[in-house]
Protein backbone atom coordinates (compact mmCIF):
# COMPACT_ATOMS: atom_id res chain seq x y z
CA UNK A 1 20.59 37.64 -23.27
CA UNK A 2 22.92 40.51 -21.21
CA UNK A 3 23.78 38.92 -18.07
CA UNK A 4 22.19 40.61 -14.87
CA UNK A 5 23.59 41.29 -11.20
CA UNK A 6 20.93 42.07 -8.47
CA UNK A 7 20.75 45.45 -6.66
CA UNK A 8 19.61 45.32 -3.14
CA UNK A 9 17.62 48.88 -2.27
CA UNK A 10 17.39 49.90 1.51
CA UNK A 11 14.69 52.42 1.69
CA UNK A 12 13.83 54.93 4.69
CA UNK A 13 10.01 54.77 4.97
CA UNK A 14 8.57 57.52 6.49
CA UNK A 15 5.09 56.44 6.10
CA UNK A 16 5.47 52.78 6.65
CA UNK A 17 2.15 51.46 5.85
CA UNK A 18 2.13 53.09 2.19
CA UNK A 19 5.91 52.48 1.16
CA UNK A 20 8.27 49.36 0.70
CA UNK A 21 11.11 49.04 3.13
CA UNK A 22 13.16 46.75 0.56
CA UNK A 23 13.86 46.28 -3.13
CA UNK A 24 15.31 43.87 -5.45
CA UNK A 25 16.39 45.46 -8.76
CA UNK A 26 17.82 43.64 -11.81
CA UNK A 27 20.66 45.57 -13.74
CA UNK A 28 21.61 44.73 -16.98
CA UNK A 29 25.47 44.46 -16.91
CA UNK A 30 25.62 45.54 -20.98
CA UNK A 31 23.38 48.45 -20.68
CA UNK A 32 23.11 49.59 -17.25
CA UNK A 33 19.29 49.20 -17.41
CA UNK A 34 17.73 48.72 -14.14
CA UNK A 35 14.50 47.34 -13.22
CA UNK A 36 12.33 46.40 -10.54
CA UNK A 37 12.69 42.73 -9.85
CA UNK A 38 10.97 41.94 -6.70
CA UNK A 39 9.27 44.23 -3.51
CA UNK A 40 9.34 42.89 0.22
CA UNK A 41 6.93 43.62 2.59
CA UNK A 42 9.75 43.51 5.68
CA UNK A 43 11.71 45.00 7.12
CA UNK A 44 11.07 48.95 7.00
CA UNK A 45 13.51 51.47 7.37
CA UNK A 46 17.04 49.95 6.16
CA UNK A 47 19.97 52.13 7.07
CA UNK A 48 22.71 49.88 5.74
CA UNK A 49 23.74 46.84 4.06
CA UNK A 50 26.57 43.93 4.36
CA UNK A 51 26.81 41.47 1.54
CA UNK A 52 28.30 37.86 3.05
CA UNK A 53 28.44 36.45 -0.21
CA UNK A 54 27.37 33.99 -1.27
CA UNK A 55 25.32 32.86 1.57
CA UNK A 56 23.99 36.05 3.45
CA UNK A 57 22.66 39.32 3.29
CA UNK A 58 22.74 41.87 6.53
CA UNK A 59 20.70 44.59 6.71
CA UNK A 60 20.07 47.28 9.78
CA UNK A 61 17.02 48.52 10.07
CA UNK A 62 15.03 50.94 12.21
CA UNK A 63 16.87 53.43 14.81
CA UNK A 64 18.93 55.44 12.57
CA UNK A 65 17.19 58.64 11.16
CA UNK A 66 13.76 57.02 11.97
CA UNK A 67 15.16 56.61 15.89
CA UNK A 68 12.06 57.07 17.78
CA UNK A 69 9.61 55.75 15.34
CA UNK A 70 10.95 52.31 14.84
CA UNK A 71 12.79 49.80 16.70
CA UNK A 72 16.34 48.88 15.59
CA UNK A 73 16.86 45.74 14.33
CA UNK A 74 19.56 43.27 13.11
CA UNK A 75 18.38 41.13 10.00
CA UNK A 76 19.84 38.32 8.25
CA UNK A 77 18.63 37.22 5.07
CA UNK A 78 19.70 33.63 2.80
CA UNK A 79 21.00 34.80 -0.71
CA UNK A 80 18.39 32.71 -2.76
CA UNK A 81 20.84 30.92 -5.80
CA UNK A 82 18.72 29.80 -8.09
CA UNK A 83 16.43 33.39 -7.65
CA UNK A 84 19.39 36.18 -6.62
CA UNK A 85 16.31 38.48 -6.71
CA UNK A 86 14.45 36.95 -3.99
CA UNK A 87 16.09 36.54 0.00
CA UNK A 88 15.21 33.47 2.15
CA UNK A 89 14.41 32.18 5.75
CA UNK A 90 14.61 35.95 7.52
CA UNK A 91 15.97 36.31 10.63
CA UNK A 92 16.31 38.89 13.08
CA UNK A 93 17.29 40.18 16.55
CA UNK A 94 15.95 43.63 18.02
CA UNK A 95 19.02 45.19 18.97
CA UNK A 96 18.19 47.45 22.15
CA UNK A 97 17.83 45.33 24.90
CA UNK A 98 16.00 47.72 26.95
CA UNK A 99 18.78 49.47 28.39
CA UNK A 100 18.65 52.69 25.78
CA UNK A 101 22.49 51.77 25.21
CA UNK A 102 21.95 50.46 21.70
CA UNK A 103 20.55 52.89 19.39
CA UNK A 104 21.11 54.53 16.01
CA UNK A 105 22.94 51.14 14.40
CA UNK A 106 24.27 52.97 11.33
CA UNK A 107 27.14 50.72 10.30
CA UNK A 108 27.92 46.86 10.18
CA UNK A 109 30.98 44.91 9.27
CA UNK A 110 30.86 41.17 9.27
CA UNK A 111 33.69 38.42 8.88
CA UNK A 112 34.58 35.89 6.39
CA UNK A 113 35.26 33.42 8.46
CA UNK A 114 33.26 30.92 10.80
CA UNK A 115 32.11 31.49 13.34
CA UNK A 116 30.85 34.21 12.09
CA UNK A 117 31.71 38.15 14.08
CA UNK A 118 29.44 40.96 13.76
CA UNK A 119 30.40 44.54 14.70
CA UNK A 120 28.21 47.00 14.91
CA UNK A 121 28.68 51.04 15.33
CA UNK A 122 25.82 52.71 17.07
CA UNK A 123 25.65 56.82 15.80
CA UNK A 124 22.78 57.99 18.71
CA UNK A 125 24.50 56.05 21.79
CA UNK A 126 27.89 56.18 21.03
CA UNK A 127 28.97 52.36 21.07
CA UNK A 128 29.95 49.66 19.32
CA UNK A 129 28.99 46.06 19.59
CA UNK A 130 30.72 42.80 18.63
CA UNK A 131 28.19 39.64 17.93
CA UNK A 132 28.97 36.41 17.24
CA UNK A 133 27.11 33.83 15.90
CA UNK A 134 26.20 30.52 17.86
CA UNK A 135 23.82 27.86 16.18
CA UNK A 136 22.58 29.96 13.61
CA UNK A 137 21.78 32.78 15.84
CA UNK A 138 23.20 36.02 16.42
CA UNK A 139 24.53 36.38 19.85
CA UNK A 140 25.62 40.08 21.42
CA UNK A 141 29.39 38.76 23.26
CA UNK A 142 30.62 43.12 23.93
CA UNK A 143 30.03 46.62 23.83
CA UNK A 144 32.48 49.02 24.14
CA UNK A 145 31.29 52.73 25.05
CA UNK A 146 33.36 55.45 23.84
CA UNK A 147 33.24 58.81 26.01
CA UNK A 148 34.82 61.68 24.48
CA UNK A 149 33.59 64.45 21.76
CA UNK A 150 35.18 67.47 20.60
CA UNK A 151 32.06 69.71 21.11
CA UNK A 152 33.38 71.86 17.79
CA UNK A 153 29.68 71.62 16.66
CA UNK A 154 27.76 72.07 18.87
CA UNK A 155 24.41 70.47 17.45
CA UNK A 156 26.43 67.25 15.65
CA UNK A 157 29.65 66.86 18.32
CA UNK A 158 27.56 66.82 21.76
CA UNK A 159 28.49 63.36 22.40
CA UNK A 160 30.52 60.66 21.15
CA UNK A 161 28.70 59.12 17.27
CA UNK A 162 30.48 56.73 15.90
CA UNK A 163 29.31 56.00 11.90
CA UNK A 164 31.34 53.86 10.60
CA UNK A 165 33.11 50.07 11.60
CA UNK A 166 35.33 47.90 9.29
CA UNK A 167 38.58 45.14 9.92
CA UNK A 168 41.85 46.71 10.14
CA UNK A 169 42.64 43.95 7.55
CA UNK A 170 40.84 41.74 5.32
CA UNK A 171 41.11 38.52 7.08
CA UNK A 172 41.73 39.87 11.03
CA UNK A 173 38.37 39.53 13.36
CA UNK A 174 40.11 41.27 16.46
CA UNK A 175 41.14 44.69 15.09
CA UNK A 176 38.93 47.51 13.59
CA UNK A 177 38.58 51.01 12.52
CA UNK A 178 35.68 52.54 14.33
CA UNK A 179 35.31 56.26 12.91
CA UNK A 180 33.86 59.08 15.41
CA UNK A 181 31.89 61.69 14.03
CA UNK A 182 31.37 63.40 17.34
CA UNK A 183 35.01 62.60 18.71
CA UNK A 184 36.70 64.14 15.17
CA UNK A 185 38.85 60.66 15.66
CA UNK A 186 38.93 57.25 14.27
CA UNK A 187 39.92 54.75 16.83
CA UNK A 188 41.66 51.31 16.65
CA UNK A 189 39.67 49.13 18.78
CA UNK A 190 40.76 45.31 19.47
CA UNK A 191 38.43 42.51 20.55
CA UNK A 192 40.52 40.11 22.67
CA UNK A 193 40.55 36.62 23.00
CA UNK A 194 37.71 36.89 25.74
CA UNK A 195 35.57 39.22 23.75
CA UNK A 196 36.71 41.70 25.61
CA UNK A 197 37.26 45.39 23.55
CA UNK A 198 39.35 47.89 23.85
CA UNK A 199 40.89 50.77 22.42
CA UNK A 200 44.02 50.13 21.06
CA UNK A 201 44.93 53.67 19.14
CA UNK A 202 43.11 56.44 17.48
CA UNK A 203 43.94 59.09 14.73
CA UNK A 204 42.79 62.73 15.71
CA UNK A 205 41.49 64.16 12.92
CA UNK A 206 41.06 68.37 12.35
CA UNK A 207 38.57 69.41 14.69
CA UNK A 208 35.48 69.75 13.72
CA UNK A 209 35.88 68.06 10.57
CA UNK A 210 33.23 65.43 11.61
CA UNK A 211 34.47 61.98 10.45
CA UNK A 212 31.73 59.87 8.83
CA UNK A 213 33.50 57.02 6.50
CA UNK A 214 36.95 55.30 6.63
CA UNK A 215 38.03 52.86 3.39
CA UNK A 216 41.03 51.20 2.92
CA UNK A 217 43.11 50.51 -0.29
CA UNK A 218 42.88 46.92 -2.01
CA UNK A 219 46.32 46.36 -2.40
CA UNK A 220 48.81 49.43 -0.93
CA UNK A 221 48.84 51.54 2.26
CA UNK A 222 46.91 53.98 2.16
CA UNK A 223 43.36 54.70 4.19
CA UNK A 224 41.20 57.49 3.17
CA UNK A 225 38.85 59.32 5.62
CA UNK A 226 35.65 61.45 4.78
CA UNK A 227 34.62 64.62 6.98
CA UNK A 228 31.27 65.04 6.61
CA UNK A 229 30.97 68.12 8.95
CA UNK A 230 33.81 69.96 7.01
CA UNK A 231 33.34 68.67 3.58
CA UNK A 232 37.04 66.86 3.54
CA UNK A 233 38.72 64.22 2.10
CA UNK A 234 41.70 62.93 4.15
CA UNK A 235 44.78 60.44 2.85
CA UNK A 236 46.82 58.61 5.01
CA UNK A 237 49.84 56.42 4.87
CA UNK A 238 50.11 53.31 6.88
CA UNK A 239 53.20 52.64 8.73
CA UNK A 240 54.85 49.82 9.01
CA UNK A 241 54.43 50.02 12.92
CA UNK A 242 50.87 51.07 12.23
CA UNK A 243 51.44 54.67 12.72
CA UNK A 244 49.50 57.06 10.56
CA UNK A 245 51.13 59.49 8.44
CA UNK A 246 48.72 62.52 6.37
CA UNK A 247 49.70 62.58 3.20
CA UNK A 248 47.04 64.42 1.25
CA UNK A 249 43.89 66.83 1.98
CA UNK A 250 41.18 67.87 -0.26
CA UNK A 251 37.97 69.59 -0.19
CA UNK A 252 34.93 67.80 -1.57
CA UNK A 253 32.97 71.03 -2.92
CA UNK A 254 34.15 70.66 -6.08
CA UNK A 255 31.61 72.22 -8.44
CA UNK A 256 30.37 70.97 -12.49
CA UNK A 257 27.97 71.95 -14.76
CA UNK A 258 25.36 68.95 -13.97
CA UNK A 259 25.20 69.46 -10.31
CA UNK A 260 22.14 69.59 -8.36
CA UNK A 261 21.57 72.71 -6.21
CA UNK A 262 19.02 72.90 -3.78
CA UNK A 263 18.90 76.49 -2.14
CA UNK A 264 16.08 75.42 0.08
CA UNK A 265 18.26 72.69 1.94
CA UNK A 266 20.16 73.87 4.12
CA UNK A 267 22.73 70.90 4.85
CA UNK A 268 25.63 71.11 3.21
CA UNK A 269 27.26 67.30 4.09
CA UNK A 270 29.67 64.55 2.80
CA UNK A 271 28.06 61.50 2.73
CA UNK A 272 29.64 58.28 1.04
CA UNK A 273 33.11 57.01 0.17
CA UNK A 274 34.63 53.97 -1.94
CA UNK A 275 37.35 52.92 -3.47
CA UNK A 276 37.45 51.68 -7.18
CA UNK A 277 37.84 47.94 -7.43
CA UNK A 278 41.20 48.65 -9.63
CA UNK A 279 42.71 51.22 -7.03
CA UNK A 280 42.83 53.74 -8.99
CA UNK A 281 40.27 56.01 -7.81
CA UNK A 282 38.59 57.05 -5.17
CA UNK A 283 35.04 58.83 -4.88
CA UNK A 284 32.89 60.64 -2.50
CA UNK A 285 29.79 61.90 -2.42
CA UNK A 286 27.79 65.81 -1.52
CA UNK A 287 24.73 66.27 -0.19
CA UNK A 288 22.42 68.80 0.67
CA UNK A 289 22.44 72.70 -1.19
CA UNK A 290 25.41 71.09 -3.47
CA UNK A 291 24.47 67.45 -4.73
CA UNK A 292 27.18 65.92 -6.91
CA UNK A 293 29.89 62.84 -6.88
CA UNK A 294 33.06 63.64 -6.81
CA UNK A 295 35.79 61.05 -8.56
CA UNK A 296 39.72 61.49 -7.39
CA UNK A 297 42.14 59.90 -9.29
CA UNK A 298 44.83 58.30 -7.20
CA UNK A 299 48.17 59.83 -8.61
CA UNK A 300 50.92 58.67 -6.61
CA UNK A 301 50.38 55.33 -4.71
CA UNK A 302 53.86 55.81 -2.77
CA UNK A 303 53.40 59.24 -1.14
CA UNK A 304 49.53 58.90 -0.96
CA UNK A 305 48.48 62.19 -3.43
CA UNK A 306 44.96 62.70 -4.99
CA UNK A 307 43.49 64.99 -7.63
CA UNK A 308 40.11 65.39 -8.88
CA UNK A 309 39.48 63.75 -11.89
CA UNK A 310 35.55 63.92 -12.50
CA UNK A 311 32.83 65.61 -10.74
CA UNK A 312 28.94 65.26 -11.66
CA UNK A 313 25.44 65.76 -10.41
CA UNK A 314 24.14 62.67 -9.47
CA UNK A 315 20.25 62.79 -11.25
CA UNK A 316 18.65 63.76 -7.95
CA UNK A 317 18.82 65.11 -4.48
CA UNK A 318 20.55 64.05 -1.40
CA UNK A 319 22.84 61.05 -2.69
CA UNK A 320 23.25 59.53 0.51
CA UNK A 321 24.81 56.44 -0.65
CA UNK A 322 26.57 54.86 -4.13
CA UNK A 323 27.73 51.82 -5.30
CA UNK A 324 30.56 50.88 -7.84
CA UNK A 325 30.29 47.53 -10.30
CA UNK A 326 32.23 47.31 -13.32
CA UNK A 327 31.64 50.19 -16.14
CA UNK A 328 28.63 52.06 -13.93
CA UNK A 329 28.05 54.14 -10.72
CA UNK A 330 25.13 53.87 -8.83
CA UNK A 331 23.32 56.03 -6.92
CA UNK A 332 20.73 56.48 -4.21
CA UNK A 333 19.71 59.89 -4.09
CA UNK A 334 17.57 60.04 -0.51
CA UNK A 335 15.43 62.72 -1.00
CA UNK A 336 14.07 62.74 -4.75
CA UNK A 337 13.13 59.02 -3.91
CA UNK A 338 15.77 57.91 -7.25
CA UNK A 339 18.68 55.11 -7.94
CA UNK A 340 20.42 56.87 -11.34
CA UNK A 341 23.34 54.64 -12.76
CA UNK A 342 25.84 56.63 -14.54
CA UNK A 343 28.57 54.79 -16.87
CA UNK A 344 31.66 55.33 -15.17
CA UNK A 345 35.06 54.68 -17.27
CA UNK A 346 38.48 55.61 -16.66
CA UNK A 347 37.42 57.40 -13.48
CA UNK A 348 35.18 59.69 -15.13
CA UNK A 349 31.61 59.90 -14.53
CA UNK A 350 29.70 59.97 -17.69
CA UNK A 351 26.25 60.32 -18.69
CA UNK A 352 23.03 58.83 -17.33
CA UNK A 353 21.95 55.68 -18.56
CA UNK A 354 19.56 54.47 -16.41
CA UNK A 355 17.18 55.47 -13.37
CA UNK A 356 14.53 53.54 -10.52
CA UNK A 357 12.17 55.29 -9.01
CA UNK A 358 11.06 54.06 -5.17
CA UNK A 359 8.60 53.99 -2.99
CA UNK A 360 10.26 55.65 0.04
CA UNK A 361 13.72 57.33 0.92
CA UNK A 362 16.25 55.06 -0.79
CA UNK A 363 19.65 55.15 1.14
CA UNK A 364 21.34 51.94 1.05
CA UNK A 365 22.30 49.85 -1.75
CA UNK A 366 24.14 45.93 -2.33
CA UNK A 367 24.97 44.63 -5.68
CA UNK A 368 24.62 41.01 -5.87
């Protein structure tokens, strides 16, 4: 028998009552078949995932595109070891405490070590929150508000959004990137021993480039930034002094032959970003009119240079999100309701070899 990982599916569900908020898919690690394993009734609306293995799942749910229609919530989920498909004892926290500060939760980061910190980056009220958890429950300890936007767009920069949160190091739980969409900056924020945050350092980005995603490299350097307002994919070196040097700058409108085109939608946005497991790549997602992934090949580790190395359609519209395990791609394509897997080998992006349809708006995933 072809040993099997678990997918975790967050699904936007515009019509609640008729569509499932959360999947469970089994993919065959041989193949790349996937299949419905298991449907749960709660919660609806996941925006994003954080896999604590091998004890928890995170999910956000609520707020996000859905913001007035359902509250935002913090969930917390048991990974289930003898089942991986199934989750166990659910908990969760609503996040806005009635004070219309804490809305939009787009992005969470959690620790490794205990006790456990939570951060959390709010895109509608322009915050960030640090949790912490105290006898098994999840306890808000700071917020810090961030004020400034560039105002280049005028529709997407009114305000601050932050979209993205993660450590500035693997193993630190007092220093983290917090990327700005509406400020065109990613900050440095530190969380002192008091709980207290602040802001520590930022990198100004081009304005109006709209930063959505920030990854770092597993083993050198380097930090790579997406613009989602711009379509742009920025490399930086990391200093030794933790100053910030650009290295590299491409766009992400790179066309191919299999790409989806939409002429009716009118977006035309970078969504996701990751780095290969083997550092040798790094990929990014377009959505909207142009629909494809986009594969860079990392070409000089030292001075922080990229080139394109694969582009592809990704089997549907509006790939909001992707994932990356072993010999396959993933993705969740938002608005033709799909999760394709693609082989992926060598950094190129080969053909089709599988494909899920769901109930709903799929736009998270979490391989398990």
């Amino acid at each position: 028998m072809s040993p099997k990982k678990v997918v975790f599916v967050g699904v936007n569900t515009p019509n609640p009552e008729q569509e499932t908020g959360l999947y469970s898919l089994f993919l065959d690690e041989d193949s790349g078949k996937l299949e419905v394993a298991q449907k749960f009734d709660a919660p609806k609306n996941i925006g994003f995932f954080h896999l604590d293995e091998p004890n928890f799942l995170y999910a956000l749910s609520g707020g996000g595109i859905n913001k007035t229609e359902s509250p935002n919530d913090l969930w917390r989920f048991k990974l289930d070891r003898s089942n991986p498909q199934n989750l166990l004892e659910p908990y969760h926290i609503q996040l806005d405490d009635g004070s219309g500060q804490h809305d939009g939760a787009c992005y969470i980061t959690v620790s490794k070590e205990d006790p456990k910190r939570l951060v959390i980056a709010y895109y509608f009220t322009g915050n960030t929150d640090v949790y912490k958890e105290v006898d098994n429950k999840l306890v808000r300890e700071s917020t810090i508000q961030f004020k400034d936007f560039s105002n280049v767009d005028k529709e997407r920069q009114e305000k601050s959004h932050p979209h993205c949160v993660i450590p500035v190091e693997e193993n630190n739980i007092q220093d983290y990137f917090v990327v700005d969409l509406g400020a065109d900056r990613v900050y440095l924020i530190h969380v002192n021993d008091d709980h207290k945050v602040s802001i520590s350092d930022s990198i100004q980005v081009p304005a109006g480039a709209g930063p959505r995603h920030v990854v770092k490299h597993p083993s050198s350097p380097l930090l790579f930034v997406l613009n989602e307002l711009d379509n742009t994919l920025l490399v930086y070196k990391v200093n030794s002094n933790r100053t910030f040097t650009l290295t590299d700058k491409h766009t992400t409108l790179v066309r191919s032959e299999t790409d989806v085109v939409v002429e009716s939608d009118k977006i035309q946005n970078a969504a996701h970003l990751a780095v290969s497991n083997d550092g040798q790549y790094v990929l990014c997602s377009n959505r909207g009119t142009l629909n494809n992934i986009v594969s860079f090949k990392i070409v000089d580790l030292e001075h922080g240079k990229v080139k394109v190395q694969s582009v592809a359609g990704p089997g549907g519209h509006f790939p909001r999100y992707f994932a990356l395990h072993g010999k396959f791609l993933l993705v969740a394509n938002q608005k033709s309701k799909n999760v394709v897997v693609f082989r992926f080998e060598n950094g190129q992006i080969k053909e089709k070899v599988s494909e899920v349809n769901v109930n709903g708006n799929p736009i998270a995933l979490s391989i398990h």
